[in-house]
N, C-alpha and C. Protein backbone atom coordinates (compact mmCIF):
# COMPACT_ATOMS: atom_id res chain seq x y z
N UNK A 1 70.86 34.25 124.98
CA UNK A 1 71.23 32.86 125.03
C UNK A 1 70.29 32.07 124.12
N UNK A 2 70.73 31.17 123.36
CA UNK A 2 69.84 30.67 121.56
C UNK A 2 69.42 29.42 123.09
N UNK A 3 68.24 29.08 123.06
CA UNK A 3 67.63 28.10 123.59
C UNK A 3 68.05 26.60 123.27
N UNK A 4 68.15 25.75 124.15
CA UNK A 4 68.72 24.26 124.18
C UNK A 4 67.40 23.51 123.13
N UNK A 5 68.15 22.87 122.62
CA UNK A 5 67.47 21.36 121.76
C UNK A 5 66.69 20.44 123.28
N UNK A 6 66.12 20.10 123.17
CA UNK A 6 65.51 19.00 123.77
C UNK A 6 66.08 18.00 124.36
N UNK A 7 66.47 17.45 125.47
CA UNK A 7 66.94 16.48 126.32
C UNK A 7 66.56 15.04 126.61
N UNK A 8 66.81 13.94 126.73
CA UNK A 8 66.34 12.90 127.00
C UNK A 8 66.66 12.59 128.97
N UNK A 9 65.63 12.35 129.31
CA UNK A 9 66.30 11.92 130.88
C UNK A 9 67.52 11.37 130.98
N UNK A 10 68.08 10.15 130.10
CA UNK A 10 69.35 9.66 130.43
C UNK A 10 70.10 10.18 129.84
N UNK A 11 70.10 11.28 129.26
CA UNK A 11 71.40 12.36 128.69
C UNK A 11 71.83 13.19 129.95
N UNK A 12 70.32 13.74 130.47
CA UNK A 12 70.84 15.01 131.34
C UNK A 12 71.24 13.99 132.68
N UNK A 13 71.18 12.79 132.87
CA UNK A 13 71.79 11.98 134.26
C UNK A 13 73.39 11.65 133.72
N UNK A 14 73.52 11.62 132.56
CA UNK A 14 75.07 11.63 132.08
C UNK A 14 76.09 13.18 132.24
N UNK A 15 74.54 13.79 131.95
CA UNK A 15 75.71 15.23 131.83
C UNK A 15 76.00 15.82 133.13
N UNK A 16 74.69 15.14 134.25
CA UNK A 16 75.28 15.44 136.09
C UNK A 16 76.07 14.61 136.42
N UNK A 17 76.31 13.28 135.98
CA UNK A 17 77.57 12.71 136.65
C UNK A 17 78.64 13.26 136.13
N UNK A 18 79.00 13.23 134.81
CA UNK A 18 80.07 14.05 134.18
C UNK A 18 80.57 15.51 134.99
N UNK A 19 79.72 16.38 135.61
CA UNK A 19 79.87 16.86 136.39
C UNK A 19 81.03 17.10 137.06
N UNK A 20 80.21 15.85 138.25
CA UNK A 20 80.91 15.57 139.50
C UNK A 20 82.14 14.71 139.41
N UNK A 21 82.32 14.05 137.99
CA UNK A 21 83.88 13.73 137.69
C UNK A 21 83.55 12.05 137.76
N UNK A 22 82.15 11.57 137.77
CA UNK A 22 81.81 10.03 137.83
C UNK A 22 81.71 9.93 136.18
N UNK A 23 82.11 8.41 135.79
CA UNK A 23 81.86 8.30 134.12
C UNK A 23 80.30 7.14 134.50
N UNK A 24 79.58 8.11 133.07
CA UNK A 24 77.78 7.16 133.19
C UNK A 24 78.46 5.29 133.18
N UNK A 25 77.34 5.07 133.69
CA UNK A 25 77.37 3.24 133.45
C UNK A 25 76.52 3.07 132.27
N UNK A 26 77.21 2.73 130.93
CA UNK A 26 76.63 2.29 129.74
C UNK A 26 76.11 1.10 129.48
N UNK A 27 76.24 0.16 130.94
CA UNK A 27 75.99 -1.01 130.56
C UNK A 27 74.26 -1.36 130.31
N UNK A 28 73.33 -0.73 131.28
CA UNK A 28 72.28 -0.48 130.54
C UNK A 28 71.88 -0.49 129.29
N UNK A 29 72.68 0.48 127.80
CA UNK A 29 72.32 0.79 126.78
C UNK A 29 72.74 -0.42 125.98
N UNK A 30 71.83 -1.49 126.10
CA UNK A 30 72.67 -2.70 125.42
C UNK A 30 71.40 -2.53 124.02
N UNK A 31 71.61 -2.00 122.77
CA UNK A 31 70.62 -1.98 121.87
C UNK A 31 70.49 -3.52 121.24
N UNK A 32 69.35 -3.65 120.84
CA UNK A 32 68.55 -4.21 120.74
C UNK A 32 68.21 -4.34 119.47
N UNK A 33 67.90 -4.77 118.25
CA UNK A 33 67.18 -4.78 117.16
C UNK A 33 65.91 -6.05 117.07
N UNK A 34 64.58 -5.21 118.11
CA UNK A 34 63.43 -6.21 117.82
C UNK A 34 62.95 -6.48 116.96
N UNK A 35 63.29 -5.89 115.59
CA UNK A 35 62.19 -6.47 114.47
C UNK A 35 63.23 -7.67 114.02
N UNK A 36 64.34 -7.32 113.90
CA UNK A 36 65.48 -8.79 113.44
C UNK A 36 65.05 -9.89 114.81
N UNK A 37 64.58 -9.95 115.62
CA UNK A 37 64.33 -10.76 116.77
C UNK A 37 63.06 -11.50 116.51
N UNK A 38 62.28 -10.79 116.37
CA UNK A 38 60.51 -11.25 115.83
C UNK A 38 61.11 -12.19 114.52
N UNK A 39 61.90 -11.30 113.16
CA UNK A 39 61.77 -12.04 112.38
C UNK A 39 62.55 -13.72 112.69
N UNK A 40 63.26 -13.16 113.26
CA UNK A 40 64.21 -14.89 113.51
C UNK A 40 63.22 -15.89 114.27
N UNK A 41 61.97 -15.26 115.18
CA UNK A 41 61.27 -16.07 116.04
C UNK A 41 60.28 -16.96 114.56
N UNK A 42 59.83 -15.81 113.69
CA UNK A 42 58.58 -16.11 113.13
C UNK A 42 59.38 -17.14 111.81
N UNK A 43 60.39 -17.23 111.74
CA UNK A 43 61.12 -17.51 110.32
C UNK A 43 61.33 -19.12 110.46
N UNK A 44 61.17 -19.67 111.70
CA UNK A 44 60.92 -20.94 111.12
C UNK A 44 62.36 -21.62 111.98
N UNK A 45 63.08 -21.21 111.78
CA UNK A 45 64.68 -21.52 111.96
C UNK A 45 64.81 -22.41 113.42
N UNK A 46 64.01 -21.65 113.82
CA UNK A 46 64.20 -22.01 115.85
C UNK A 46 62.88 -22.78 115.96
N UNK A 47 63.16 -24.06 116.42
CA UNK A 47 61.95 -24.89 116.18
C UNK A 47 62.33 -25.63 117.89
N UNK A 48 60.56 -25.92 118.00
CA UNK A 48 60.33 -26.29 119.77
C UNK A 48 59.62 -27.46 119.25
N UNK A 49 59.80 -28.56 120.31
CA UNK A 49 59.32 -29.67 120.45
C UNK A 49 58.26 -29.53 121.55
N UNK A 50 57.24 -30.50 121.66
CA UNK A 50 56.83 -30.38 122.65
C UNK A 50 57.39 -31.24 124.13
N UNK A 51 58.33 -31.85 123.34
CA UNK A 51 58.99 -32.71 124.62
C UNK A 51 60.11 -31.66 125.12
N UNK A 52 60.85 -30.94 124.17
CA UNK A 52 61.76 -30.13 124.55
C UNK A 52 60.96 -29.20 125.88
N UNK A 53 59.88 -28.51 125.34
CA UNK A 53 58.81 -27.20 126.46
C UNK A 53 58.50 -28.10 127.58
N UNK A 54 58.15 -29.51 127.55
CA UNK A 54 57.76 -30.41 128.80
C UNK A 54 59.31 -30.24 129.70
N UNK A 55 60.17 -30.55 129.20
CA UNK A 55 61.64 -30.76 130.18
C UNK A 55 61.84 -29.56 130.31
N UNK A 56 61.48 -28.43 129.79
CA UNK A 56 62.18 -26.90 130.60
C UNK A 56 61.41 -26.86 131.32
N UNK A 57 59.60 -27.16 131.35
CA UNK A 57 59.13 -26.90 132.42
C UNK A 57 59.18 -27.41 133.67
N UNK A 58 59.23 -28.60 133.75
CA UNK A 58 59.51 -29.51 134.75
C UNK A 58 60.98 -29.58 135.32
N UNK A 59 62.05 -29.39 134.71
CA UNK A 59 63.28 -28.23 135.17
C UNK A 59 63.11 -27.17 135.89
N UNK A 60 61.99 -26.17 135.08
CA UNK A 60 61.59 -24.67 136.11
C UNK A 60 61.16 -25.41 137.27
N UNK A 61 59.90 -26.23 137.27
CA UNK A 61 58.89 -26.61 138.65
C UNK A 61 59.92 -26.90 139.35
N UNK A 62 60.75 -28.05 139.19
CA UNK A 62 61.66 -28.91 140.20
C UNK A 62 62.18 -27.59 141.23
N UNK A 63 62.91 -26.72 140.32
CA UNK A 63 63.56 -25.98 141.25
C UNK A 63 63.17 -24.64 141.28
N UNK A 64 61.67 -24.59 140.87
CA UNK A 64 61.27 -23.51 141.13
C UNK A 64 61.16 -22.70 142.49
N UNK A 65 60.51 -22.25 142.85
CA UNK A 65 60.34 -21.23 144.47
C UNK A 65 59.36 -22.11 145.37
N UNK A 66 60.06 -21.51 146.12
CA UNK A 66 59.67 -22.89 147.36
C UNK A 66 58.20 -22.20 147.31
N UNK A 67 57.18 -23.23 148.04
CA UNK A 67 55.98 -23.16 148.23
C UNK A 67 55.86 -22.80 149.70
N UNK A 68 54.76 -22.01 149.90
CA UNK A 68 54.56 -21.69 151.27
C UNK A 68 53.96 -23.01 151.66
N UNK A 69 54.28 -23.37 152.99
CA UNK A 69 53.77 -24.60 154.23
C UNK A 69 52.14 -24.21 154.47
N UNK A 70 51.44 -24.53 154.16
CA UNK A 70 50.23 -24.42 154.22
C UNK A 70 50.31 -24.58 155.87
N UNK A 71 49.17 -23.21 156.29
CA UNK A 71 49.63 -22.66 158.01
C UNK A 71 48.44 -23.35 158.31
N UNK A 72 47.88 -23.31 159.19
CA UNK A 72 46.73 -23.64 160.63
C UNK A 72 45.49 -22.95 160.19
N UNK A 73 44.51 -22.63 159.71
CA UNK A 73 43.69 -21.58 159.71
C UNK A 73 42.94 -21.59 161.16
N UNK A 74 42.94 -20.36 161.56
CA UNK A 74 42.62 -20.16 162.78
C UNK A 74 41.68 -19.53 162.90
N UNK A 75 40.36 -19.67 163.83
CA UNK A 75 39.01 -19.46 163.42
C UNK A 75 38.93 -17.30 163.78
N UNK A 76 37.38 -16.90 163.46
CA UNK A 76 37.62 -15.98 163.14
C UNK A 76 37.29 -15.39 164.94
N UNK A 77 37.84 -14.96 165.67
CA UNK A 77 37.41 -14.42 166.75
C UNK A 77 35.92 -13.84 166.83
N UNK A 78 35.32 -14.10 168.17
CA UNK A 78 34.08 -14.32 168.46
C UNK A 78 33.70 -12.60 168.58
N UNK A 79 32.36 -12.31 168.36
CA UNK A 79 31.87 -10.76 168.67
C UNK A 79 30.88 -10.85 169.76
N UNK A 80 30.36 -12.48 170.33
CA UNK A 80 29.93 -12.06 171.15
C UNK A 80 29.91 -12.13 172.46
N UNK A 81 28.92 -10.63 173.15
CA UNK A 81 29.51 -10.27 174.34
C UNK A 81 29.91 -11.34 175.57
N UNK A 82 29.19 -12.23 175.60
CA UNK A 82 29.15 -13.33 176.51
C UNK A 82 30.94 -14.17 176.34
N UNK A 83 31.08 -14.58 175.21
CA UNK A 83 32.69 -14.82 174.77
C UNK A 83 33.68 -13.73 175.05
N UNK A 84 33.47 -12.65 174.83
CA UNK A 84 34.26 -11.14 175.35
C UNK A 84 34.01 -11.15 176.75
N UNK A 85 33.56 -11.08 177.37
CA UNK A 85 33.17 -10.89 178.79
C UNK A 85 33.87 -11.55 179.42
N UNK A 86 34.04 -13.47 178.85
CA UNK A 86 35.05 -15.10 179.60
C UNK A 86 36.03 -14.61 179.11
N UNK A 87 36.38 -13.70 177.67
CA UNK A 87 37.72 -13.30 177.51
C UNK A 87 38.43 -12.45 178.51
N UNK A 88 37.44 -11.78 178.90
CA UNK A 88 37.97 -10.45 179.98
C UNK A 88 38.26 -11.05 180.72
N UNK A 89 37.19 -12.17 181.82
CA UNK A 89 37.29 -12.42 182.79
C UNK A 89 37.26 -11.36 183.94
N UNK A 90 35.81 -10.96 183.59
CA UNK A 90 35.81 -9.45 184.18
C UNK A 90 35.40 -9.75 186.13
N UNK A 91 34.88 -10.93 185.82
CA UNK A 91 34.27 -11.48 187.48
C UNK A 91 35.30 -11.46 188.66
N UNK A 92 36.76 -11.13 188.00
CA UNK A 92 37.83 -11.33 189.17
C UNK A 92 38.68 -9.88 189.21
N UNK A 93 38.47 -8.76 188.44
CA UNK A 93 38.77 -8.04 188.13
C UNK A 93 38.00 -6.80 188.99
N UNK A 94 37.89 -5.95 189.90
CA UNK A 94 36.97 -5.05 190.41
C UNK A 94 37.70 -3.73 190.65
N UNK A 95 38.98 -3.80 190.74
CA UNK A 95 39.03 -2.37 190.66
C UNK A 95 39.82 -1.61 189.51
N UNK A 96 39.50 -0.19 189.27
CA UNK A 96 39.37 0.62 187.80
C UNK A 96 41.00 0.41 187.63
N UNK A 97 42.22 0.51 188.66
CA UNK A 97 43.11 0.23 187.83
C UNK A 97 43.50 -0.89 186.87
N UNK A 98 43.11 -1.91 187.58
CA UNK A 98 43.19 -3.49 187.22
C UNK A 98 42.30 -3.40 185.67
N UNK A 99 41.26 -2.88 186.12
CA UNK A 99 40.01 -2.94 184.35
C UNK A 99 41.05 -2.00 183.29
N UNK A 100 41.71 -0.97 184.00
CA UNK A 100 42.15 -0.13 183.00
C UNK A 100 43.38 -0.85 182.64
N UNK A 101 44.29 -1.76 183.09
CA UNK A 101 44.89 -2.77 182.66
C UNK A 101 44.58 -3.48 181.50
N UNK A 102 43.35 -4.11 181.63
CA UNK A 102 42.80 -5.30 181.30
C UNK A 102 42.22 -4.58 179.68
N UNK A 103 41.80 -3.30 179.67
CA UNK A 103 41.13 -2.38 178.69
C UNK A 103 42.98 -2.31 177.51
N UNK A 104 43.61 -1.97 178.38
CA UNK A 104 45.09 -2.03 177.29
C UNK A 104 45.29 -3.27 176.58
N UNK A 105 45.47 -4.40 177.70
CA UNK A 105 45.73 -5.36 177.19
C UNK A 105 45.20 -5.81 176.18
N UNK A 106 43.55 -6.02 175.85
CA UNK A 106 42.91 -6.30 175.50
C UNK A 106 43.53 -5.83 174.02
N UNK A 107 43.23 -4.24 174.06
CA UNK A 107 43.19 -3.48 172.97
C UNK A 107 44.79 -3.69 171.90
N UNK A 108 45.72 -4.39 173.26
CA UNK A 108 46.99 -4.35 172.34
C UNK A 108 46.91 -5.90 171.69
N UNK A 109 46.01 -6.65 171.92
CA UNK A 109 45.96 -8.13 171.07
C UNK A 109 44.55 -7.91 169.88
N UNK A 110 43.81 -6.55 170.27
CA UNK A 110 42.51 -6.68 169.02
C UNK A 110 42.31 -5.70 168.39
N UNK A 111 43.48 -4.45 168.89
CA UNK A 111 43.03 -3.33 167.71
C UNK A 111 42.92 -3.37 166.84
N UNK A 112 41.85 -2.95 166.12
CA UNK A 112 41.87 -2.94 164.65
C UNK A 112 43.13 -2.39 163.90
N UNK A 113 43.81 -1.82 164.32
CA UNK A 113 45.26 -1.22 163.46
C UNK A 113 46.53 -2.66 163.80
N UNK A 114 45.90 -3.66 164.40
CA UNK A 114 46.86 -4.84 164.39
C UNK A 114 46.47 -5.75 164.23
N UNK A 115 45.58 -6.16 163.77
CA UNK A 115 44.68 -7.34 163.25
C UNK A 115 44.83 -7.44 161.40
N UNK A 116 45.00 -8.60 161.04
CA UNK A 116 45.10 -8.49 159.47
C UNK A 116 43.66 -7.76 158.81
N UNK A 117 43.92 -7.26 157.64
CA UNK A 117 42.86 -6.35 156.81
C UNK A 117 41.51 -7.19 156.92
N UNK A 118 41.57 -8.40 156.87
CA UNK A 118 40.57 -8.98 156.81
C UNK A 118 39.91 -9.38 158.08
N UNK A 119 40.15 -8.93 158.79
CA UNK A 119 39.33 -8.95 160.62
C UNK A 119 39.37 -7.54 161.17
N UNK A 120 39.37 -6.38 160.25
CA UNK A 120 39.26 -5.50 161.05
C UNK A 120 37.89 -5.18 161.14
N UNK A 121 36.96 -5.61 160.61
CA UNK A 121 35.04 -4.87 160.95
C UNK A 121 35.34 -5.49 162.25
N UNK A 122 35.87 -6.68 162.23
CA UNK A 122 34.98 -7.87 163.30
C UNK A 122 36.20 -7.27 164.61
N UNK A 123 36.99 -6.89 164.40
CA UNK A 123 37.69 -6.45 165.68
C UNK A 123 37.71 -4.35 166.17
N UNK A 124 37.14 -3.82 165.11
CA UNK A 124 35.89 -3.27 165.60
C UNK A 124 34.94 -2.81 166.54
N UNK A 125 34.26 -4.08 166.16
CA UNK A 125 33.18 -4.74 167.35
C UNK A 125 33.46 -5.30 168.22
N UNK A 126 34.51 -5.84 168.16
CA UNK A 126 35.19 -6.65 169.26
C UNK A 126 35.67 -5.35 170.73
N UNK A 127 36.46 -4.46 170.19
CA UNK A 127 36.66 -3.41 170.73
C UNK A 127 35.82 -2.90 171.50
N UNK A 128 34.94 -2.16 170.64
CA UNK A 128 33.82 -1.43 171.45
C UNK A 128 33.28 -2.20 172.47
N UNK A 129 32.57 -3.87 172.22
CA UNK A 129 31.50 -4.28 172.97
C UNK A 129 32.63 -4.65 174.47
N UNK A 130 34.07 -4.65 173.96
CA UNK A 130 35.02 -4.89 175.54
C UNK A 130 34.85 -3.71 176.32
N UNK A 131 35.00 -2.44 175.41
CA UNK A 131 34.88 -1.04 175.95
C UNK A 131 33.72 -0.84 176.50
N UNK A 132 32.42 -1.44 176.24
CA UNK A 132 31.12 -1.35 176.54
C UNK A 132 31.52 -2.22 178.53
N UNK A 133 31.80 -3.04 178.35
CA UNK A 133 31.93 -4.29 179.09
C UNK A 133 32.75 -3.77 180.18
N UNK A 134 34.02 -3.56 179.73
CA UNK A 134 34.68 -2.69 181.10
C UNK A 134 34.28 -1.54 181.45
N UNK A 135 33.66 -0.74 180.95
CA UNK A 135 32.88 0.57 181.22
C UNK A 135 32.21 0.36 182.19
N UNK A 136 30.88 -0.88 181.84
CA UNK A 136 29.92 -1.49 183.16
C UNK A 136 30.46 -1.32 184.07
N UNK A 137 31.52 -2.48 183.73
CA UNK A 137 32.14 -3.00 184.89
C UNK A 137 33.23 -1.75 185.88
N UNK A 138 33.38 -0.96 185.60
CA UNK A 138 33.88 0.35 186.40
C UNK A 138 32.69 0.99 187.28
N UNK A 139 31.70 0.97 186.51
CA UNK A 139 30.19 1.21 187.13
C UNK A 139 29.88 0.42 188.14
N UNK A 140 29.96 -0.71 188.18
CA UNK A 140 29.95 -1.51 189.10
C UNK A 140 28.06 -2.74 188.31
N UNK A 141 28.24 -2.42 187.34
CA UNK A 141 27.44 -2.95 187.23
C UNK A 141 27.09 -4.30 186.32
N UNK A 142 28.27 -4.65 186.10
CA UNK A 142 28.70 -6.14 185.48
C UNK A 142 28.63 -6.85 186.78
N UNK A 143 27.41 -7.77 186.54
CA UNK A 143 27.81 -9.23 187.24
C UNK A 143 28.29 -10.01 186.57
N UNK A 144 29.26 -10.91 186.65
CA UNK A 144 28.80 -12.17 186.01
C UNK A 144 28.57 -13.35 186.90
N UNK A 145 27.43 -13.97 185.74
CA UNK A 145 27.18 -15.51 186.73
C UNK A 145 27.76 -16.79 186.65
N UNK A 146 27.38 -17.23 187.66
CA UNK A 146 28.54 -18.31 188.21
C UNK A 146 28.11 -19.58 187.40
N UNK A 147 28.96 -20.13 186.43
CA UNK A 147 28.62 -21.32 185.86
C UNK A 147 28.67 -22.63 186.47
């Protein structure tokens, strides 16, 4: 068998649809002649105002893409334990099913795998020092005091 000439990707996607009895979509192959394009740009012929470039732009802006609503910025959640602890509200909480509740819950509003990229060190820490906190507190050795 005398070996094939060389292929272009969009030949051999013509010669599998042809195949299966589909005709290629040529509308893609719309040629082009860029150097006749450059020359017509550089030749003088096609001339811009600067008032003309001011009104297309201000045409684009008008109805350009909407702008996002500038949101709330919302501060960065606290790491420390004393704020985690009033978050838990571990003082009303005493037995391990209830903490092991409270350990989910927690974890399903601060895991680091659901927190945006940019709060995951700090939720983290947030994690552990709750995990630290209900741990005690299974121990029995979280007080908290009475404000």
């Amino acid at each position: 068998m005398a070996p094939r000439a060389p292929r272009d990707f969009a030949t051999m996607l013509d010669e599998l649809l042809a195949e299966h009895g589909r005709e290629p979509d040529r509308a893609h192959l719309v040629s082009v002649d860029h150097l006749s394009v450059a020359e017509e740009l550089h030749s003088g012929r096609i001339r811009f105002s600067e008032d003309m470039i001011e009104a297309a732009y201000r045409t684009f802006a008008d109805r350009g893409p909407a702008k996002p609503e500038a949101k709330a910025v919302e501060p960065e959640p606290s790491v420390d334990p004393d704020d985690i602890a009033r978050e838990l509200d571990l003082g009303k909480r005493a037995k391990p099913k209830e903490l092991d509740r409270l350990r989910r819950d927690f974890a399903f509003r601060n895991h680091p795998d659901r927190v945006p990229e940019h709060l995951r060190a700090r939720a983290i820490i947030r994690m552990q020092v709750a995990n630290m906190l209900i741990d005690d507190a299974k121990r029995g050795r979280f007080r908290r005091k009475k404000a």
